[in-house]
C-alpha atoms as a PDB file:
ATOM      1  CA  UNK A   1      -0.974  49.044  52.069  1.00  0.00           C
ATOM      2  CA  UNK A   2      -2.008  52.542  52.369  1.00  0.00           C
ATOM      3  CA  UNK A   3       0.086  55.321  50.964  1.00  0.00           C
ATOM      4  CA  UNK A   4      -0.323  58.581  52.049  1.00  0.00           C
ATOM      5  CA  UNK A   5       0.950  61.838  49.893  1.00  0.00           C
ATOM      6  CA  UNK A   6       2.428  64.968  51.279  1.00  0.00           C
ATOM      7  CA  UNK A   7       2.136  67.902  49.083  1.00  0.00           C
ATOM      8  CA  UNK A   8       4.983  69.949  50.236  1.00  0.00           C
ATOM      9  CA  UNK A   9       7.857  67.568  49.560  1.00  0.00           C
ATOM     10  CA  UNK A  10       5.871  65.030  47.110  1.00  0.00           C
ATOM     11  CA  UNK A  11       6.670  62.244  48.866  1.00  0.00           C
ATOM     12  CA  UNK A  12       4.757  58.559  48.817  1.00  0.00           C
ATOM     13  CA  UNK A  13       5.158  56.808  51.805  1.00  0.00           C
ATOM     14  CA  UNK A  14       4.291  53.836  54.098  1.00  0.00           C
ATOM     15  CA  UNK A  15       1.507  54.604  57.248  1.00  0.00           C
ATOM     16  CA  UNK A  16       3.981  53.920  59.700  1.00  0.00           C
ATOM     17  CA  UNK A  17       6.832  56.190  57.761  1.00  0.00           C
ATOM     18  CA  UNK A  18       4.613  58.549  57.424  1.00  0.00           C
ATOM     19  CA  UNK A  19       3.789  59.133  61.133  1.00  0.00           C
ATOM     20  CA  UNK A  20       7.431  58.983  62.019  1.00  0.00           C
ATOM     21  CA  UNK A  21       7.861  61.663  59.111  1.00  0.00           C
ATOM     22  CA  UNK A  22       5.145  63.914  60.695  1.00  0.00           C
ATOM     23  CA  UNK A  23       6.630  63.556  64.360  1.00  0.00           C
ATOM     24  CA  UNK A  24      10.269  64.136  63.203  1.00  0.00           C
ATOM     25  CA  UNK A  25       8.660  67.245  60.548  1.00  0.00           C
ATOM     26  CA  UNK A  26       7.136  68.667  64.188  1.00  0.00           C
ATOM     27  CA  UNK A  27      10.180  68.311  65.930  1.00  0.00           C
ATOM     28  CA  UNK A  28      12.621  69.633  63.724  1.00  0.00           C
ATOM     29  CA  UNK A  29      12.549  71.499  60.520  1.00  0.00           C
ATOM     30  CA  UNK A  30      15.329  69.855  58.029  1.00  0.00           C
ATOM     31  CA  UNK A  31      16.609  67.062  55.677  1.00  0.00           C
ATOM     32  CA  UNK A  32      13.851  64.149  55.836  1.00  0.00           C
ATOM     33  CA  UNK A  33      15.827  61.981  53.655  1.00  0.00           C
ATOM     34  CA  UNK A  34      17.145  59.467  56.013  1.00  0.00           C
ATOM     35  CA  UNK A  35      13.386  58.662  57.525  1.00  0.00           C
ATOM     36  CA  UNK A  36      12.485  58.208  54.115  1.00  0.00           C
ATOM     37  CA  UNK A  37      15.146  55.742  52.986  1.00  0.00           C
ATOM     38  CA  UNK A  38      13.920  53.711  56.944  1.00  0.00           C
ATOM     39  CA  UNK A  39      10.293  53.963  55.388  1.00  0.00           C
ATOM     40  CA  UNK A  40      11.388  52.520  52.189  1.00  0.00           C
ATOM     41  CA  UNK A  41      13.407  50.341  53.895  1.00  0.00           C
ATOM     42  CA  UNK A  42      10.382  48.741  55.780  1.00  0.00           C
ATOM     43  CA  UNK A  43       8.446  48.700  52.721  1.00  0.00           C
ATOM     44  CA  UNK A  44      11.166  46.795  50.943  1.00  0.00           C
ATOM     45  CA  UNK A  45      10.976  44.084  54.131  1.00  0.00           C
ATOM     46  CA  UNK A  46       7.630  44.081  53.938  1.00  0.00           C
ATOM     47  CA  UNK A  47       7.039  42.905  50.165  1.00  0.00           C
ATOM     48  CA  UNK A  48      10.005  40.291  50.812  1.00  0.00           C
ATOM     49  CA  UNK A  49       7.853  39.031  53.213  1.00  0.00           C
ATOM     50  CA  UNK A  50       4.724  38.202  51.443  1.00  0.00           C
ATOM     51  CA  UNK A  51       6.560  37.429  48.540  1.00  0.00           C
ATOM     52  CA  UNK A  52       8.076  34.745  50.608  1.00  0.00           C
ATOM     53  CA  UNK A  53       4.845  33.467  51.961  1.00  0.00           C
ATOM     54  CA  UNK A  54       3.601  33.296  48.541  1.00  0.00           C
ATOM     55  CA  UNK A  55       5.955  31.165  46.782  1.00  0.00           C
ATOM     56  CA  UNK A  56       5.524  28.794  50.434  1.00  0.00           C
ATOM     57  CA  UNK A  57       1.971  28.560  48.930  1.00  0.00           C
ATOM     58  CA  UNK A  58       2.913  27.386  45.512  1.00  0.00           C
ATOM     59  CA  UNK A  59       4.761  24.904  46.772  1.00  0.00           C
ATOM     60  CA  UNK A  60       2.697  23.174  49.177  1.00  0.00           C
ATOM     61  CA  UNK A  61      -0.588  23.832  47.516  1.00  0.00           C
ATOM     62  CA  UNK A  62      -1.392  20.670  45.370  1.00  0.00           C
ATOM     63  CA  UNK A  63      -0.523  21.158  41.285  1.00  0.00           C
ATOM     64  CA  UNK A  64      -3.823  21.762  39.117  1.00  0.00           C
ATOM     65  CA  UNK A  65      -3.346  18.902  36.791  1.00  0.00           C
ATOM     66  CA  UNK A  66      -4.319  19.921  32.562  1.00  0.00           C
ATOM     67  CA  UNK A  67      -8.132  19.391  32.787  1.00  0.00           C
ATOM     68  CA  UNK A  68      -9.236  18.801  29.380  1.00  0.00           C
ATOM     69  CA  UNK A  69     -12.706  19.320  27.894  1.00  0.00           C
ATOM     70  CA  UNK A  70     -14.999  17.232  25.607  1.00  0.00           C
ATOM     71  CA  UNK A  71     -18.562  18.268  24.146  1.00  0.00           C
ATOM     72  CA  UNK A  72     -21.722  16.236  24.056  1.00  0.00           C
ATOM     73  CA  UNK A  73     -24.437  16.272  21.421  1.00  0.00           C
ATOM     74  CA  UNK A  74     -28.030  15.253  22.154  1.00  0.00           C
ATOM     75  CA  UNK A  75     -30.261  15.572  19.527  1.00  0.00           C
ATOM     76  CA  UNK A  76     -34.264  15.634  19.097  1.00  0.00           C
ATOM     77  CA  UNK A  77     -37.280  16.652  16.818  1.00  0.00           C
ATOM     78  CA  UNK A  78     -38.350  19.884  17.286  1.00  0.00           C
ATOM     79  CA  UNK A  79     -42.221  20.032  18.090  1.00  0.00           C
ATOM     80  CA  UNK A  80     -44.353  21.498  15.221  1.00  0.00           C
ATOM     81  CA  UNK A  81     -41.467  21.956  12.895  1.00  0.00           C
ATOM     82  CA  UNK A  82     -39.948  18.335  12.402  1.00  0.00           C
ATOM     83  CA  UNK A  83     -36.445  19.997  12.106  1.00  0.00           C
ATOM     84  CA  UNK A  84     -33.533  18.289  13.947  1.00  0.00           C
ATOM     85  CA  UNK A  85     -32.283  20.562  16.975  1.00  0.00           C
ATOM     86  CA  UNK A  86     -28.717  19.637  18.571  1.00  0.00           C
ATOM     87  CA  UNK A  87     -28.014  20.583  22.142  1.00  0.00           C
ATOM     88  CA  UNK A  88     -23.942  21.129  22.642  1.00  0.00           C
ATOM     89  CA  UNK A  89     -23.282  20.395  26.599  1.00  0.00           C
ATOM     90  CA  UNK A  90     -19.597  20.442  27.748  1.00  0.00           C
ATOM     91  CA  UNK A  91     -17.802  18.290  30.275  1.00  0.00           C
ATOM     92  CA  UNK A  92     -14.545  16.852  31.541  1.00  0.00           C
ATOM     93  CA  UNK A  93     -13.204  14.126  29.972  1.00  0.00           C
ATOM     94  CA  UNK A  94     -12.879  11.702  32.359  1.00  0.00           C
ATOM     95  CA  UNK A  95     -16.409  12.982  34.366  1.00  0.00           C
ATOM     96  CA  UNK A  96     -19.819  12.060  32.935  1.00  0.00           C
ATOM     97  CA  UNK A  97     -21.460  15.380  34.307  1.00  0.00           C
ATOM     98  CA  UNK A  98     -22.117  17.538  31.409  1.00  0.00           C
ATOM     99  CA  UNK A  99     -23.574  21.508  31.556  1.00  0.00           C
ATOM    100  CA  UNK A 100     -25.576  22.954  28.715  1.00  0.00           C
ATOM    101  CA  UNK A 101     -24.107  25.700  26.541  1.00  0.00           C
ATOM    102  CA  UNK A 102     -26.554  28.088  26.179  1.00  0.00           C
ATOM    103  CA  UNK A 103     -25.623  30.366  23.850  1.00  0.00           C
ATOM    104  CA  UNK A 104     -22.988  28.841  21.469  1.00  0.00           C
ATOM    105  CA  UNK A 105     -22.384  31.761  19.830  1.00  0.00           C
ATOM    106  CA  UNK A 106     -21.251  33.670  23.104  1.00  0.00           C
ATOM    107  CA  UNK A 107     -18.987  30.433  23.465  1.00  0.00           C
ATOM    108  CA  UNK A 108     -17.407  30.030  20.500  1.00  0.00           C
ATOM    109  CA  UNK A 109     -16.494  33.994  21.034  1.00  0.00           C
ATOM    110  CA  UNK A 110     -15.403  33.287  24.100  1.00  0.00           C
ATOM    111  CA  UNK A 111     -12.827  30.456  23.675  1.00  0.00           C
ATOM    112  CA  UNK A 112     -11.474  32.982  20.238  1.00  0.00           C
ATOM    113  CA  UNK A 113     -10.710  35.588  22.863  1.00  0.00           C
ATOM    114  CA  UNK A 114     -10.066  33.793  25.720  1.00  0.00           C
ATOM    115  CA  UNK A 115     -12.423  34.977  28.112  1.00  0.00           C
ATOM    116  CA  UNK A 116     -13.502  33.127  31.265  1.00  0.00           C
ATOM    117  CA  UNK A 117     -16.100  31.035  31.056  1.00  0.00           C
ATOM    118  CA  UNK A 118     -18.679  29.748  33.487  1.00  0.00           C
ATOM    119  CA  UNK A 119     -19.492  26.227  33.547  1.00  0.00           C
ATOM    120  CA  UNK A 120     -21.153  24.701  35.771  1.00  0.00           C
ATOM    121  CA  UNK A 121     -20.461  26.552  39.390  1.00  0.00           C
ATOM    122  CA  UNK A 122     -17.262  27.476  38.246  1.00  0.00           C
ATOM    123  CA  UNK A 123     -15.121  29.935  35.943  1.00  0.00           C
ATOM    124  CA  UNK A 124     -12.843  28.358  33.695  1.00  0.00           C
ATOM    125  CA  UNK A 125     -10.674  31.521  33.532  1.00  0.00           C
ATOM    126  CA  UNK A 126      -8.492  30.519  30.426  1.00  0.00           C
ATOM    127  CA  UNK A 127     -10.701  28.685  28.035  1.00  0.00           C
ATOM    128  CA  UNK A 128      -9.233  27.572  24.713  1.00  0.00           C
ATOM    129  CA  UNK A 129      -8.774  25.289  21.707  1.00  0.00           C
ATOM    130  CA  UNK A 130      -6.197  23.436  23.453  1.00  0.00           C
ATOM    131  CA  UNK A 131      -8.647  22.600  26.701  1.00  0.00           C
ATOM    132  CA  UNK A 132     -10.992  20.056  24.383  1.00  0.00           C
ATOM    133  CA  UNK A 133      -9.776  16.623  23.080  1.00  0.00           C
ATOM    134  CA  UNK A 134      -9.704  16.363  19.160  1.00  0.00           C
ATOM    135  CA  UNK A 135     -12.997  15.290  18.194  1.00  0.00           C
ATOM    136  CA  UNK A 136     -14.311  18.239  20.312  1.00  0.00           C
ATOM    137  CA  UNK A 137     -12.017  20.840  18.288  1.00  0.00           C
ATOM    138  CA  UNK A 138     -12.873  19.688  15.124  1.00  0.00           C
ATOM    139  CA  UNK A 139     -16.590  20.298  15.909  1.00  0.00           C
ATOM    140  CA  UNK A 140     -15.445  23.670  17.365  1.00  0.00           C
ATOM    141  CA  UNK A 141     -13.793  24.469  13.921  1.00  0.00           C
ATOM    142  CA  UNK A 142     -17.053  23.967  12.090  1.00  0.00           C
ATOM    143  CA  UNK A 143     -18.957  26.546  14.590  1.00  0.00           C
ATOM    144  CA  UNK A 144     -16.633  29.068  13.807  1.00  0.00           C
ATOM    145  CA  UNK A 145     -16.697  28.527  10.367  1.00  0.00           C
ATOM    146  CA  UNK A 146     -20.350  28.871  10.118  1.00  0.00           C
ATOM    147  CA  UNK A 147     -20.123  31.902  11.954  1.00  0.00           C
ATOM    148  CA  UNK A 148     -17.050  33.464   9.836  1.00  0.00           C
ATOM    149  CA  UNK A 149     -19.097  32.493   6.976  1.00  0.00           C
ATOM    150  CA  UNK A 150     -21.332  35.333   7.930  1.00  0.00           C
ATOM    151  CA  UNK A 151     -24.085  33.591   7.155  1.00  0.00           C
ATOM    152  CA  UNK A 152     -27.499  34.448   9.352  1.00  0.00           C
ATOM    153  CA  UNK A 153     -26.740  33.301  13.118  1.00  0.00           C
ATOM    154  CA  UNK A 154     -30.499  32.752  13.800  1.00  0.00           C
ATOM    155  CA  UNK A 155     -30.542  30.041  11.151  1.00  0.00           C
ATOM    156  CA  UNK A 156     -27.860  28.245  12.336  1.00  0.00           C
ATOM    157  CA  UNK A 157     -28.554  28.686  16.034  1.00  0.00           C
ATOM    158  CA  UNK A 158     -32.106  29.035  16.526  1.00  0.00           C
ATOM    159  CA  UNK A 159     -33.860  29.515  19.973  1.00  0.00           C
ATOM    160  CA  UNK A 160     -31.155  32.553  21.140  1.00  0.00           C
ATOM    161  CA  UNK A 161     -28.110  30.159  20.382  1.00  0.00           C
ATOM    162  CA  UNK A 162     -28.940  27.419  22.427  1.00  0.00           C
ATOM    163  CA  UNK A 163     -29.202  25.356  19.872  1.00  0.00           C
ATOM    164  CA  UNK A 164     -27.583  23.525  16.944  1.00  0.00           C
ATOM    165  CA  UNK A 165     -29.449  23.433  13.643  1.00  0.00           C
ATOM    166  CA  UNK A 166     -27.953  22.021  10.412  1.00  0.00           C
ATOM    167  CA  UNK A 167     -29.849  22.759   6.711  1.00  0.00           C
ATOM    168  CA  UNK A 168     -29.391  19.905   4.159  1.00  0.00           C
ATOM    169  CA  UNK A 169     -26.485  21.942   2.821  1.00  0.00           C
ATOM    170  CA  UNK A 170     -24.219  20.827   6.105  1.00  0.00           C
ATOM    171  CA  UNK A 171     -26.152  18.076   7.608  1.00  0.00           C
ATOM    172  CA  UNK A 172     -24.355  15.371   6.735  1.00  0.00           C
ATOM    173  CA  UNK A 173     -20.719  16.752   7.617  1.00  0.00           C
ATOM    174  CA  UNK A 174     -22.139  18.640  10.491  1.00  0.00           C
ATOM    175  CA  UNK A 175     -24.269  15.398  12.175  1.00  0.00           C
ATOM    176  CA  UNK A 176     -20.641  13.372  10.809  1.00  0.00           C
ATOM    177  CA  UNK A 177     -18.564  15.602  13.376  1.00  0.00           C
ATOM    178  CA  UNK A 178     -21.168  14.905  16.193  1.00  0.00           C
ATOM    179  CA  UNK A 179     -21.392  11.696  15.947  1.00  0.00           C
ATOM    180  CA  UNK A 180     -17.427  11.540  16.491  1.00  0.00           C
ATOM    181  CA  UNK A 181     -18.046  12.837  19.699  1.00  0.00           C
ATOM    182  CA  UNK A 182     -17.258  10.881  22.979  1.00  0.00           C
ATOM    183  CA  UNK A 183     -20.989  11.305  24.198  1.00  0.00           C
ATOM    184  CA  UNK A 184     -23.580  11.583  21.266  1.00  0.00           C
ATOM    185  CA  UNK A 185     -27.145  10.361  21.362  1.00  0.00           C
ATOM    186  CA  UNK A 186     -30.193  11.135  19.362  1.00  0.00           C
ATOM    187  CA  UNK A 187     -33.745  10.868  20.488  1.00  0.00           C
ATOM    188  CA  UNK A 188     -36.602  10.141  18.366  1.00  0.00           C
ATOM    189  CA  UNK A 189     -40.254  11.396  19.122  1.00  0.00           C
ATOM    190  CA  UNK A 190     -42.643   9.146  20.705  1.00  0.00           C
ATOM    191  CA  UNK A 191     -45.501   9.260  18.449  1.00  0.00           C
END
């Protein structure tokens, strides 16, 4: 809705209000409260209105059921270095379509915050700890503390974040927390 604002009397006003105002301020010099109590009034009708129609759209529209999250783990040799890269890729639970995280950093700063998050076609507007089944959040937990840790990103998430790289000081209870994922799998080179 429009509002329009007259600088003599400092009044806000409706379109419609405000064109009766005008024609009744040509007219006649005098009190304009009564055509601005009708214009509020009509504004008040107004708002009932399409708050009306919006709680009709609540109810019929079907309920968005709890969708809750999982991560994946693939892992694989990286060529040239023989170091173990992890790929994090995050799905629903009861799909088997899962969509690459690509910067894991950016994620895990995301779900902190709460920020929307793209995945897939789609914005997951409120992303959080709560979204991912149990094994999921315990990996999640381990992210973060790496990153609290402030220990060097790059080493921890090489190839700008898209990947997951353990050193032998967390392999084994890093690769542990993977592995307790719904959807793990490791491939090994073909020599």
């Amino acid at each position: 809705m429009c509002l329009r604002f007259f600088p003599k009397k400092r009044l806000l006003c409706s379109p419609r209000s405000a064109r009766a105002l005008s024609e009744e301020r040509r007219r006649r010099p005098g009190d304009f409260t009564s055509l601005r109590k009708k214009g509020h009034e009509e504004q008040e009708e107004v708002e009932t209105k399409v708050g009306f129609g919006g709680s009709f759209l609540e109810r019929i529209q079907p309920q968005k059921k709890e969708q809750i999250y999982t991560l994946s783990a693939q892992g694989q040799v990286e060529a040239g270095t023989n170091r173990l890269l992890w790929t994090l890729r995050i799905g629903l639970v009861d799909s088997q379509k899962y969509y690459v995280i690509r910067d894991i950093p950016l994620f895990l700063k995301v779900l902190v915050h709460r920020k929307p998050y793209m995945i897939g076609k789609h914005y997951e507007n409120d992303l959080s700890w709560d979204a991912f089944d149990t094994a999921s959040q315990e990996v999640l937990t381990f992210l973060c503390g790496l990153i609290e840790e402030g220990l060097s990103q790059e080493l921890f998430f090489p190839n700008q974040g898209r990947h997951l790289f353990f050193p032998l000081t967390f392999f084994e209870q890093g690769v542990e927390l993977l592995m307790n994922l719904e959807d793990f799998s490791f491939r090994t080179p073909d020599y």
